[in-house]
Protein backbone atom coordinates (compact mmCIF):
# COMPACT_ATOMS: atom_id res chain seq x y z
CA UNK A 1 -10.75 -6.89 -8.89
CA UNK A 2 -9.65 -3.73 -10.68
CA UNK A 3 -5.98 -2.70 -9.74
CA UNK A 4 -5.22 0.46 -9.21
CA UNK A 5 -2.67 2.26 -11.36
CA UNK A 6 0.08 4.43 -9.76
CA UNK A 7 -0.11 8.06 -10.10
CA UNK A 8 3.79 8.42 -10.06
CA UNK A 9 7.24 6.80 -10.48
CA UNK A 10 7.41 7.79 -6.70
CA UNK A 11 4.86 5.36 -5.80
CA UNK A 12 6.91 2.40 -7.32
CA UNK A 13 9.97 0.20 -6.00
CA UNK A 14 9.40 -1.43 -9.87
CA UNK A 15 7.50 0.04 -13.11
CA UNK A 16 7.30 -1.40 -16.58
CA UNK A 17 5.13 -0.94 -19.54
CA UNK A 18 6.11 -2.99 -23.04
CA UNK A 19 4.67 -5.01 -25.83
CA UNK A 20 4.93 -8.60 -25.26
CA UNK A 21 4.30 -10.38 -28.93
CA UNK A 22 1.07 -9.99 -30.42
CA UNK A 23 0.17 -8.70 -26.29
CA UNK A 24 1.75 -6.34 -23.76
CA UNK A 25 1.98 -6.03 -19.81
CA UNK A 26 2.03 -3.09 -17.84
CA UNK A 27 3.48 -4.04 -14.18
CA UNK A 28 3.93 -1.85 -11.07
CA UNK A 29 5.02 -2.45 -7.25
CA UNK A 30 4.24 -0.15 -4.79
CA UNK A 31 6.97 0.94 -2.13
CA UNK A 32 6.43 -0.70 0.70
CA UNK A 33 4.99 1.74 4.09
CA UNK A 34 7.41 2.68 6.45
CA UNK A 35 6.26 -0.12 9.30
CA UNK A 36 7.75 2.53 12.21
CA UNK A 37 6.71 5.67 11.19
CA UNK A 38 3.40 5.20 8.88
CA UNK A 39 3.92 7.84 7.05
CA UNK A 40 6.83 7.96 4.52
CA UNK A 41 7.68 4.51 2.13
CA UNK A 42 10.83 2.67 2.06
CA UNK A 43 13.26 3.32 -1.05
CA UNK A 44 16.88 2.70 -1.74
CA UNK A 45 18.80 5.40 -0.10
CA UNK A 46 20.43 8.50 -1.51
CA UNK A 47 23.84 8.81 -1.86
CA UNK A 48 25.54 12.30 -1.08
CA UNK A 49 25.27 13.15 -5.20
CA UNK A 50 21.59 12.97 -4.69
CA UNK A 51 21.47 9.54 -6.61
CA UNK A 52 19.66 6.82 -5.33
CA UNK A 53 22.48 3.88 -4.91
CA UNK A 54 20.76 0.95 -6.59
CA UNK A 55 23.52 -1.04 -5.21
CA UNK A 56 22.82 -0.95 -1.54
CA UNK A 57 21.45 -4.17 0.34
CA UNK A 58 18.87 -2.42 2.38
CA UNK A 59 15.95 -0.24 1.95
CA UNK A 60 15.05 3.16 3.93
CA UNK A 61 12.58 5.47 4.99
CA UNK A 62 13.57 8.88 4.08
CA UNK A 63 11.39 10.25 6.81
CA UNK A 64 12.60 8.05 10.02
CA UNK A 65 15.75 6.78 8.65
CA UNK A 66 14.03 2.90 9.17
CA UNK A 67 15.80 0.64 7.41
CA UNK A 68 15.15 -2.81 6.42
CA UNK A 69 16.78 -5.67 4.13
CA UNK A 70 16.21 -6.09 0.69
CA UNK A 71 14.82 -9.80 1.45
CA UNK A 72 12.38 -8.45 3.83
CA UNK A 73 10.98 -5.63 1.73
CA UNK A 74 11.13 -7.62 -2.03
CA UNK A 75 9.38 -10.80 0.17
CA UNK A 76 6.43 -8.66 0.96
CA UNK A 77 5.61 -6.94 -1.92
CA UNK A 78 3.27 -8.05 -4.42
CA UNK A 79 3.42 -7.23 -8.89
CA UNK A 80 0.37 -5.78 -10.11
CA UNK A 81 0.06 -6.41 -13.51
CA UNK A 82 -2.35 -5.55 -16.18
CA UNK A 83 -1.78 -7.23 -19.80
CA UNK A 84 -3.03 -8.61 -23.23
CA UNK A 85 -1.69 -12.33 -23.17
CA UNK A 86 0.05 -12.97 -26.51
CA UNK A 87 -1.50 -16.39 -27.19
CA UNK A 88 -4.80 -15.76 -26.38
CA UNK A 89 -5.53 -12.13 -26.51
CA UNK A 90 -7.66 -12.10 -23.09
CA UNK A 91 -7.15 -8.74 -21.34
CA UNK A 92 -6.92 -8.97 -17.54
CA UNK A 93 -5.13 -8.25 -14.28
CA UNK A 94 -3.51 -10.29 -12.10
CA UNK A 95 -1.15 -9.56 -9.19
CA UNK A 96 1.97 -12.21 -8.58
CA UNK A 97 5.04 -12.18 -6.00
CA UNK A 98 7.95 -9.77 -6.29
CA UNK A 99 10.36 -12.32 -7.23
CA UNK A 100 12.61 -13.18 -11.02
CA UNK A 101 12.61 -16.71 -12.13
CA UNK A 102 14.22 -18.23 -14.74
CA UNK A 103 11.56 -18.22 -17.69
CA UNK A 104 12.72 -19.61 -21.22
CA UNK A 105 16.80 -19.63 -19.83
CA UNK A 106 16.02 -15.15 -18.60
CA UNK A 107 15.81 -13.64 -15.34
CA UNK A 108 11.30 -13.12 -15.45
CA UNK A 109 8.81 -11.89 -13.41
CA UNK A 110 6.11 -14.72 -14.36
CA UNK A 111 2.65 -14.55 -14.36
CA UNK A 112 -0.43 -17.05 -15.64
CA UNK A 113 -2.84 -15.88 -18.50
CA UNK A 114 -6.27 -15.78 -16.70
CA UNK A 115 -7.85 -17.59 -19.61
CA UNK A 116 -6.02 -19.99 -21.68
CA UNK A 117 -4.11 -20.53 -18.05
CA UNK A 118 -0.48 -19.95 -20.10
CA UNK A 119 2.81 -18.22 -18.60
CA UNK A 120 3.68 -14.91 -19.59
CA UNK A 121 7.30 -13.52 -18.57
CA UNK A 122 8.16 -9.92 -18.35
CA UNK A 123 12.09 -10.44 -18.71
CA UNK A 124 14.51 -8.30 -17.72
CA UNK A 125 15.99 -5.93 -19.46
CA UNK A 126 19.81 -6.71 -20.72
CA UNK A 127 22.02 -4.52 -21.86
CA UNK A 128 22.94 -4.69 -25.58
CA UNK A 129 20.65 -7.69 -26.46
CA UNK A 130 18.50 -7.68 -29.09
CA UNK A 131 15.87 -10.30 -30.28
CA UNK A 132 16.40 -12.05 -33.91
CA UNK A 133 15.57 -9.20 -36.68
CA UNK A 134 15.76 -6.02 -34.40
CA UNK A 135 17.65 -3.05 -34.59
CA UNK A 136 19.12 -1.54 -31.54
């Protein structure tokens, strides 16, 4: 099924490429088309500093102005995600939904190993933690 990697940061609502134990994952989703207009993609709106305010509950079209809820947007995307699995070291793809669960007591995206059929988390990032024996 051969996903197709993004050619930009613009492209993505969500981007992350790390090691995973003896594995890694690589995981992407694609902003979501404007559903009004058909030609721009929805993204968190800009705030007048030019930032993009992470904080807002809605997502919007910075050619029509369309906005929509974060619920509705995050509900209909999909993860694309292309990874090593740690336990069995099978390389594959495999797309899941947008959506963290709680995967070994941390906020995940989780995904199944295509061969030995395994879960494989991609956490989220916290601030300041560290894993036993690693340097910040």
């Amino acid at each position: 099924m051969s996903l197709k990697s993004p050619d930009s940061m613009e492209e993505c609502l969500y981007f992350t490429n790390r090691s995973i134990g003896e594995g890694y994952a690589k995981a992407w989703a694609y902003r979501k088309e404007c559903p009004k207009c058909k030609k721009g993609r929805l993204g968190k709106p800009i705030k007048k500093n030019g930032k993009v305010d992470k904080k807002a509950d809605y997502y919007e079209c910075k050619e029509c102005k369309y906005q929509e809820s974060n619920g509705q947007v995050e509900s209909s995307v999909k993860l694309e995600v292309q990874y090593k699995c740690p336990h069995c070291s099978y390389e594959g793809e495999t797309t899941t939904e947008y959506e963290r669960k709680v995967f070994e007591g941390v906020p995940s995206y989780v995904f199944e190993c295509g061969k030995c059929g395994k879960e494989i988390g991609l956490t989220k990032k916290m601030k300041g933690s560290k894993k036993k024996g690693e340097e910040i």
